[in-house]
N, C-alpha and C. Protein backbone atom coordinates (compact mmCIF):
# COMPACT_ATOMS: atom_id res chain seq x y z
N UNK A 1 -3.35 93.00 -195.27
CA UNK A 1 -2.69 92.63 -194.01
C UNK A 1 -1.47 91.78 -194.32
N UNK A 2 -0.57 91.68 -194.06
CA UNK A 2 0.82 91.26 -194.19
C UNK A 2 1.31 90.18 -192.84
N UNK A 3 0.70 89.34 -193.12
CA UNK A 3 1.28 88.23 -192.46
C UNK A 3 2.81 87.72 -192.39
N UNK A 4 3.56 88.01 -193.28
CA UNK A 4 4.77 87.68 -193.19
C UNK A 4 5.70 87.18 -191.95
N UNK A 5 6.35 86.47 -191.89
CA UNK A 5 6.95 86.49 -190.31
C UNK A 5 8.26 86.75 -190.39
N UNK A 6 9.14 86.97 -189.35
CA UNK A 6 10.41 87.30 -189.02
C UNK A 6 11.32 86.01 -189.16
N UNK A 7 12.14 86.34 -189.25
CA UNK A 7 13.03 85.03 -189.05
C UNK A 7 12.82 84.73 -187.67
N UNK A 8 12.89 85.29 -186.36
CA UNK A 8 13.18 84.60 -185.18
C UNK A 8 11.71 84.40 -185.18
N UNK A 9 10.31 84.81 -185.73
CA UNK A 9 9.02 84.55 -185.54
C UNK A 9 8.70 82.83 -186.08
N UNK A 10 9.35 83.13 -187.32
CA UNK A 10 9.37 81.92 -187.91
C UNK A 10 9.83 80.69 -187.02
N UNK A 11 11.20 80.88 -186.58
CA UNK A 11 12.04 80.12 -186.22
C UNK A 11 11.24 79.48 -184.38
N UNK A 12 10.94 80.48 -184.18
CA UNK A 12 10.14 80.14 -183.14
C UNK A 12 8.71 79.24 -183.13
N UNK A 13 8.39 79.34 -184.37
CA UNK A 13 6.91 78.76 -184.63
C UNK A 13 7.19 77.37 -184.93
N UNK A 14 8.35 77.06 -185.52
CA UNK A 14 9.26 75.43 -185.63
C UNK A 14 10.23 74.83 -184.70
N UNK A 15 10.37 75.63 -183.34
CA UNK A 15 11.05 74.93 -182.18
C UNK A 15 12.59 75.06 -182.89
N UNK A 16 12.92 75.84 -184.40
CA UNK A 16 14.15 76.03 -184.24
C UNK A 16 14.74 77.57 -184.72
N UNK A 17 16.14 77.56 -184.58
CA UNK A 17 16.89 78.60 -184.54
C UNK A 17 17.09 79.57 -185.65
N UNK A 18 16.81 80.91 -185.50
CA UNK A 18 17.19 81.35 -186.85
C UNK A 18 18.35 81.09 -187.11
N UNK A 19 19.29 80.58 -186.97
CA UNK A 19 20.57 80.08 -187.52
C UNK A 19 20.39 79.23 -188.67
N UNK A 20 19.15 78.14 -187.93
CA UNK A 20 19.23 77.01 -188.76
C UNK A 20 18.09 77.59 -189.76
N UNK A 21 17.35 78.45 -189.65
CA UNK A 21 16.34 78.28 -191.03
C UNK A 21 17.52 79.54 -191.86
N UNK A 22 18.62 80.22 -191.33
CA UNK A 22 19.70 80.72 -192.40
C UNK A 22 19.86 80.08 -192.98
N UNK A 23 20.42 78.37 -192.07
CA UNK A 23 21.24 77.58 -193.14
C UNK A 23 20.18 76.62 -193.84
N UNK A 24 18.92 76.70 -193.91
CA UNK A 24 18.18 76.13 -194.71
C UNK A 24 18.18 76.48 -195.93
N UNK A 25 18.46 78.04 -195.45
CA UNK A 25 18.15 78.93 -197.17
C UNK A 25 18.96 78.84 -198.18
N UNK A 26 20.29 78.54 -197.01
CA UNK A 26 21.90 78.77 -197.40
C UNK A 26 22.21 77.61 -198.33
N UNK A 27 21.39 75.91 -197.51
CA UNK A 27 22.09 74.73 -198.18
C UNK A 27 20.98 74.68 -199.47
N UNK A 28 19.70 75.58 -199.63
CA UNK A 28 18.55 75.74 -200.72
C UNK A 28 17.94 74.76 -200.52
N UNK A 29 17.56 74.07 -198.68
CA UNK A 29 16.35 73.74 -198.36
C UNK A 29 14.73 74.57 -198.72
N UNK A 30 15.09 76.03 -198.48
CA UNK A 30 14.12 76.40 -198.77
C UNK A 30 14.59 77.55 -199.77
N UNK A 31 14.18 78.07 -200.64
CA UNK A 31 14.19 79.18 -201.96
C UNK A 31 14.87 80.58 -200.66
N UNK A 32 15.17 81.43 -201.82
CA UNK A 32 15.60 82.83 -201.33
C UNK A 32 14.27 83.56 -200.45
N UNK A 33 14.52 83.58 -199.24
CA UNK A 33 13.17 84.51 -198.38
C UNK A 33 12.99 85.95 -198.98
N UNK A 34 12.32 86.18 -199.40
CA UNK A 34 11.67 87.93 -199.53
C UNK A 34 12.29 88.57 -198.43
N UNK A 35 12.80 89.99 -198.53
CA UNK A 35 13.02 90.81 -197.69
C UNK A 35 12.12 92.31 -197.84
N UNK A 36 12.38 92.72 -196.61
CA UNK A 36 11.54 94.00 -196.22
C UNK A 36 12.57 94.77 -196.99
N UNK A 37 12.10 95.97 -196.72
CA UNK A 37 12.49 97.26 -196.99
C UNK A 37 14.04 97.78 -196.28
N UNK A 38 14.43 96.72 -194.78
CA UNK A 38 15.57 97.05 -194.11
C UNK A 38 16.02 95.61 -194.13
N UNK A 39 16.01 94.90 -195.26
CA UNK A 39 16.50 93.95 -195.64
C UNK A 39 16.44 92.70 -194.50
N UNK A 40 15.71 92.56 -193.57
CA UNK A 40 14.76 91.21 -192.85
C UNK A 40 14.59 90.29 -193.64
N UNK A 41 14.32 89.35 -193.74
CA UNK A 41 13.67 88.00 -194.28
C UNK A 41 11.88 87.96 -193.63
N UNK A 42 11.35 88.08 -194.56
CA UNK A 42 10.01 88.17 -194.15
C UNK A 42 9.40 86.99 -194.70
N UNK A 43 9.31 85.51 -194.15
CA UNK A 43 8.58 84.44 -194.31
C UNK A 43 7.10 84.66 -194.74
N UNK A 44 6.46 83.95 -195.92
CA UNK A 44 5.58 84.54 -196.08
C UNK A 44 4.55 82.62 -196.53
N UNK A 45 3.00 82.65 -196.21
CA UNK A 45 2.85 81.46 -196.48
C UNK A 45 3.49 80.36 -197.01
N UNK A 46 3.88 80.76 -198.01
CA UNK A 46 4.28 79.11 -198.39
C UNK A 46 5.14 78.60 -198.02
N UNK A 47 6.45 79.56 -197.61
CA UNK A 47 7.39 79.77 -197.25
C UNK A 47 7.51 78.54 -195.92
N UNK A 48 6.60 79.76 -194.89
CA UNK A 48 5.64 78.86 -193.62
C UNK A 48 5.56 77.60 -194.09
N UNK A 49 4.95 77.14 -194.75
CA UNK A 49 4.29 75.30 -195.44
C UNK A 49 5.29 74.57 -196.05
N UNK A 50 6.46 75.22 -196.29
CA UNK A 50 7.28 74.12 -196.95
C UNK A 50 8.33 74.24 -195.22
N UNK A 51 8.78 75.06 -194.47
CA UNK A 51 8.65 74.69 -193.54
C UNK A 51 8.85 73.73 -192.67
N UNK A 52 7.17 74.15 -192.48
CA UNK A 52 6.34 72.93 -191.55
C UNK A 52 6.95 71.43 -192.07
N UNK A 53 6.61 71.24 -193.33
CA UNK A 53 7.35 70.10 -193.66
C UNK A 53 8.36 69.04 -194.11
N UNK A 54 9.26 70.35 -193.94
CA UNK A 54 10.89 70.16 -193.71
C UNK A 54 11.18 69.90 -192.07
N UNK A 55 10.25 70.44 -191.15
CA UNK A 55 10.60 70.15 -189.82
C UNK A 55 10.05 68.98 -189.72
N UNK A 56 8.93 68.50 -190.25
CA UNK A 56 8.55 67.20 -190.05
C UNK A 56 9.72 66.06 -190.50
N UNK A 57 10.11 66.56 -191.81
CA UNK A 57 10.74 65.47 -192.27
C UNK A 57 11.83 65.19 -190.97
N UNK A 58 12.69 66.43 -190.80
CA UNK A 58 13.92 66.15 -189.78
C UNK A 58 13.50 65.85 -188.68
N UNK A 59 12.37 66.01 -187.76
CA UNK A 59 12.07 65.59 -186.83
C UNK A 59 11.90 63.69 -187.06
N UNK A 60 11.09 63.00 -188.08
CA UNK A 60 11.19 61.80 -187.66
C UNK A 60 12.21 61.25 -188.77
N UNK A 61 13.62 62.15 -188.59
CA UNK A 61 14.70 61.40 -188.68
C UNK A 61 15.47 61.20 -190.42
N UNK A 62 14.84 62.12 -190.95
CA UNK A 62 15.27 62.24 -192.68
C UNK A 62 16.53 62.94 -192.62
N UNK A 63 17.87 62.22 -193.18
CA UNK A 63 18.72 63.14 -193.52
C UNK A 63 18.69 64.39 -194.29
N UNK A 64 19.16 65.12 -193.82
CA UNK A 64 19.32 66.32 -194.45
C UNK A 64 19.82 66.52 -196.34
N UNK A 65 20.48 65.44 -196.22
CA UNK A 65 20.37 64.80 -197.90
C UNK A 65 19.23 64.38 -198.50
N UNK A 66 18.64 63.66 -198.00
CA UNK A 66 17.32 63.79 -198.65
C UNK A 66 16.35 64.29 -198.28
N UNK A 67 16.58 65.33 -197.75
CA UNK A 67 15.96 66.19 -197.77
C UNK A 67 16.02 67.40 -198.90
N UNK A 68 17.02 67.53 -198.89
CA UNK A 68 17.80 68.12 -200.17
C UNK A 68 17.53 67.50 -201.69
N UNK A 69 17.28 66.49 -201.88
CA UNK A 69 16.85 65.62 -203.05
C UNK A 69 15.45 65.54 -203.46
N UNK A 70 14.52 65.63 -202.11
CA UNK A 70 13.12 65.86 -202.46
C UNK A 70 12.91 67.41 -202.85
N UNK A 71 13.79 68.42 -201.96
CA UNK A 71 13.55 69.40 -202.46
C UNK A 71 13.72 70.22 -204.22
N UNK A 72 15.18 69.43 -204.55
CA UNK A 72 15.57 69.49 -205.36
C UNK A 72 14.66 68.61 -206.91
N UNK A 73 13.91 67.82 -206.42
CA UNK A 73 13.19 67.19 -207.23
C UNK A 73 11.47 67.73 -207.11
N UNK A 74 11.66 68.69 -206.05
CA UNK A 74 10.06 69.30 -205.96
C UNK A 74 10.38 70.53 -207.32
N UNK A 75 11.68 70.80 -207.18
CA UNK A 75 11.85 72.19 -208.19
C UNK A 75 11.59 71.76 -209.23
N UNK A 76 11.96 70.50 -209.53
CA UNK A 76 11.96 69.86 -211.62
C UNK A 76 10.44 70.03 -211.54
N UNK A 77 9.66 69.94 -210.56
CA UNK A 77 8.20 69.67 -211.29
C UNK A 77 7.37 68.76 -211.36
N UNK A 78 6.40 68.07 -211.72
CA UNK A 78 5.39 67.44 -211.55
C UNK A 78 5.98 65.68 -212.24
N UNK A 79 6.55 66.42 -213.03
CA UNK A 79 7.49 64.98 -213.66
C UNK A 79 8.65 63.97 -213.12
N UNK A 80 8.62 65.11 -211.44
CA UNK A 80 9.35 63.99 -210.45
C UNK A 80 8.29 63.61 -209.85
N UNK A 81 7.50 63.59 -209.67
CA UNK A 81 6.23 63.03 -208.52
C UNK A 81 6.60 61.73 -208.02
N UNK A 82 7.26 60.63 -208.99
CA UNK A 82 6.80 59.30 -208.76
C UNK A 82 8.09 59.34 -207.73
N UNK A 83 9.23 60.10 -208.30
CA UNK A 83 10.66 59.90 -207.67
C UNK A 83 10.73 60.18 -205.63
N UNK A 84 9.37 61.48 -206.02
CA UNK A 84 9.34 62.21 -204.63
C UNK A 84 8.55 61.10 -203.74
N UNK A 85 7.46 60.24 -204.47
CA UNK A 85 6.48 59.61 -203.93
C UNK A 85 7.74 58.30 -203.02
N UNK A 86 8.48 57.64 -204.22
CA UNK A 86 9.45 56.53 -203.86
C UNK A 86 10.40 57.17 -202.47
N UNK A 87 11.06 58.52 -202.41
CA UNK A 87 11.76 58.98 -201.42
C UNK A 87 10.88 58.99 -200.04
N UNK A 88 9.62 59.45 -200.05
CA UNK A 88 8.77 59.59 -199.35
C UNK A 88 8.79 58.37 -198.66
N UNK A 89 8.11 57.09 -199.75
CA UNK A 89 8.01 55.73 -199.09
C UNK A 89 8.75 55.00 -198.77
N UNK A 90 9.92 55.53 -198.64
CA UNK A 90 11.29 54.85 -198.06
C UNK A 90 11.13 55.30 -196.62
N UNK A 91 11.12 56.64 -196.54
CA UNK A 91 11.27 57.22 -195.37
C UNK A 91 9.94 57.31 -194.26
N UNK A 92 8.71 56.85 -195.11
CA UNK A 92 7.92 56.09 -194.49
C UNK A 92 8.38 54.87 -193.60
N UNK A 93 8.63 54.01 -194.42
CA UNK A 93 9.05 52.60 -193.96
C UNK A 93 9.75 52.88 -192.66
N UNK A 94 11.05 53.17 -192.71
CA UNK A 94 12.11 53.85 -191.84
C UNK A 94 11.02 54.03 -190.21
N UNK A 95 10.23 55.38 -191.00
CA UNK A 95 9.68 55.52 -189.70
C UNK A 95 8.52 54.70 -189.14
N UNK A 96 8.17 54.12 -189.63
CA UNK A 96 7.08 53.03 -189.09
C UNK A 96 8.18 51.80 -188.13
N UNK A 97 9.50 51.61 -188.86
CA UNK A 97 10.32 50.50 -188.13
C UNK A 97 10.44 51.28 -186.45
N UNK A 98 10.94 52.30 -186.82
CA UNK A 98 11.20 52.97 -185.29
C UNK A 98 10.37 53.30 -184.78
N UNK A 99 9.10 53.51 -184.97
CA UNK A 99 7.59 53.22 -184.00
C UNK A 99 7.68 51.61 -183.87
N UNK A 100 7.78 50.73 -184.50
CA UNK A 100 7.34 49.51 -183.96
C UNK A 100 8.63 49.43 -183.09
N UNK A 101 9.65 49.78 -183.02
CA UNK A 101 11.35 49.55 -181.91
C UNK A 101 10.55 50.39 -180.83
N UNK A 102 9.95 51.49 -181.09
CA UNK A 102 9.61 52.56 -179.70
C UNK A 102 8.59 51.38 -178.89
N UNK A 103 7.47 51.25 -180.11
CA UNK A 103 6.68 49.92 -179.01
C UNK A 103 6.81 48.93 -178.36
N UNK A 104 8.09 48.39 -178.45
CA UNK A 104 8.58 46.97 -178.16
C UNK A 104 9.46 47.65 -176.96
N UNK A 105 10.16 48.82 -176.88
CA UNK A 105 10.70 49.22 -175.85
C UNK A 105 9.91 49.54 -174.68
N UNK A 106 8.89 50.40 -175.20
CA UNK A 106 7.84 50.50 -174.33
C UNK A 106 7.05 49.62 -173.36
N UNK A 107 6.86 48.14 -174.10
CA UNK A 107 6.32 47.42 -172.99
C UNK A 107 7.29 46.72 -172.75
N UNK A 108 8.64 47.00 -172.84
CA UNK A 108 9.79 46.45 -171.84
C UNK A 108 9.52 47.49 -170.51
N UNK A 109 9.12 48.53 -170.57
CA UNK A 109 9.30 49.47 -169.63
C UNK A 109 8.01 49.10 -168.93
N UNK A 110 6.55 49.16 -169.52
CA UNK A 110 5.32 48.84 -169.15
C UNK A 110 5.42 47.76 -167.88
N UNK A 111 6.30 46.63 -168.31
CA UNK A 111 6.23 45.31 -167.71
C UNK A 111 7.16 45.44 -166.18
N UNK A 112 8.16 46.22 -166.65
CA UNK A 112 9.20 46.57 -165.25
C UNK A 112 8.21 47.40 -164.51
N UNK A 113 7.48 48.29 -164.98
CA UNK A 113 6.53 49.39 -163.87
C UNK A 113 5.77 48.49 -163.15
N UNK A 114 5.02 47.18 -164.34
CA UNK A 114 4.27 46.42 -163.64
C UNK A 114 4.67 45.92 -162.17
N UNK A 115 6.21 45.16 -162.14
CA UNK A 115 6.37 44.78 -161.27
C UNK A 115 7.17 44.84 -160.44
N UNK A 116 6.70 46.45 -160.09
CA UNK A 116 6.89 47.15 -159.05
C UNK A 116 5.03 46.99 -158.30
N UNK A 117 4.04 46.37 -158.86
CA UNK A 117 3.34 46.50 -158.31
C UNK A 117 2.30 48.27 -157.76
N UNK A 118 0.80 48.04 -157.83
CA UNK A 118 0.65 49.72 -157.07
C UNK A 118 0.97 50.37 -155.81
């Protein structure tokens, strides 16, 4: 059975555009896609999984540069681990600051609803 997906299947399963998973392939976010027989891009698991977590990264806010740097350091191999681990925990940090800014905004908002009273 051939799971593979389409580019717009794909692109749809990540809330984005086949444009942009072109230019994923294009800037070598992600490796060369397999093609069919009428030359499609046929996404195929892993494909899917690296992905998923390229949309994660850009969703909470990773430049597209380093995004490019982890990828580029996933290719060297097991002997970047520590480098990927340090990029990672940067961009951890990052996003933990802007959850604690979202929370502090939040009960600015909490407190104004308050008093408006029910």
């Amino acid at each position: 059975m051939n799971t593979a997906l389409t580019v717009s299947e794909a692109a749809a399963r990540f809330g984005l555009t086949a444009h942009t998973l072109r230019w994923y392939e294009q800037v070598g976010l992600v490796d060369p896609v397999p093609r069919d027989g009428a030359g499609r891009r046929r996404y195929a698991e892993a494909d899917l999984n690296r992905l998923a977590f390229l949309t994660r990264l850009r969703t909470t806010g990773m430049p597209v540069r380093e995004m490019l740097r982890y990828v580029e350091l996933a290719r060297l191999g097991s002997e970047t681990e520590a480098a990927r681990r340090a990029l990672l925990e940067a961009h951890r940090r990052r996003v933990l600051a802007r959850i604690a800014d979202l929370e502090a905004d939040l009960e600015v908002i909490d407190r104004k609803i308050a008093s408006y009273g029910s």
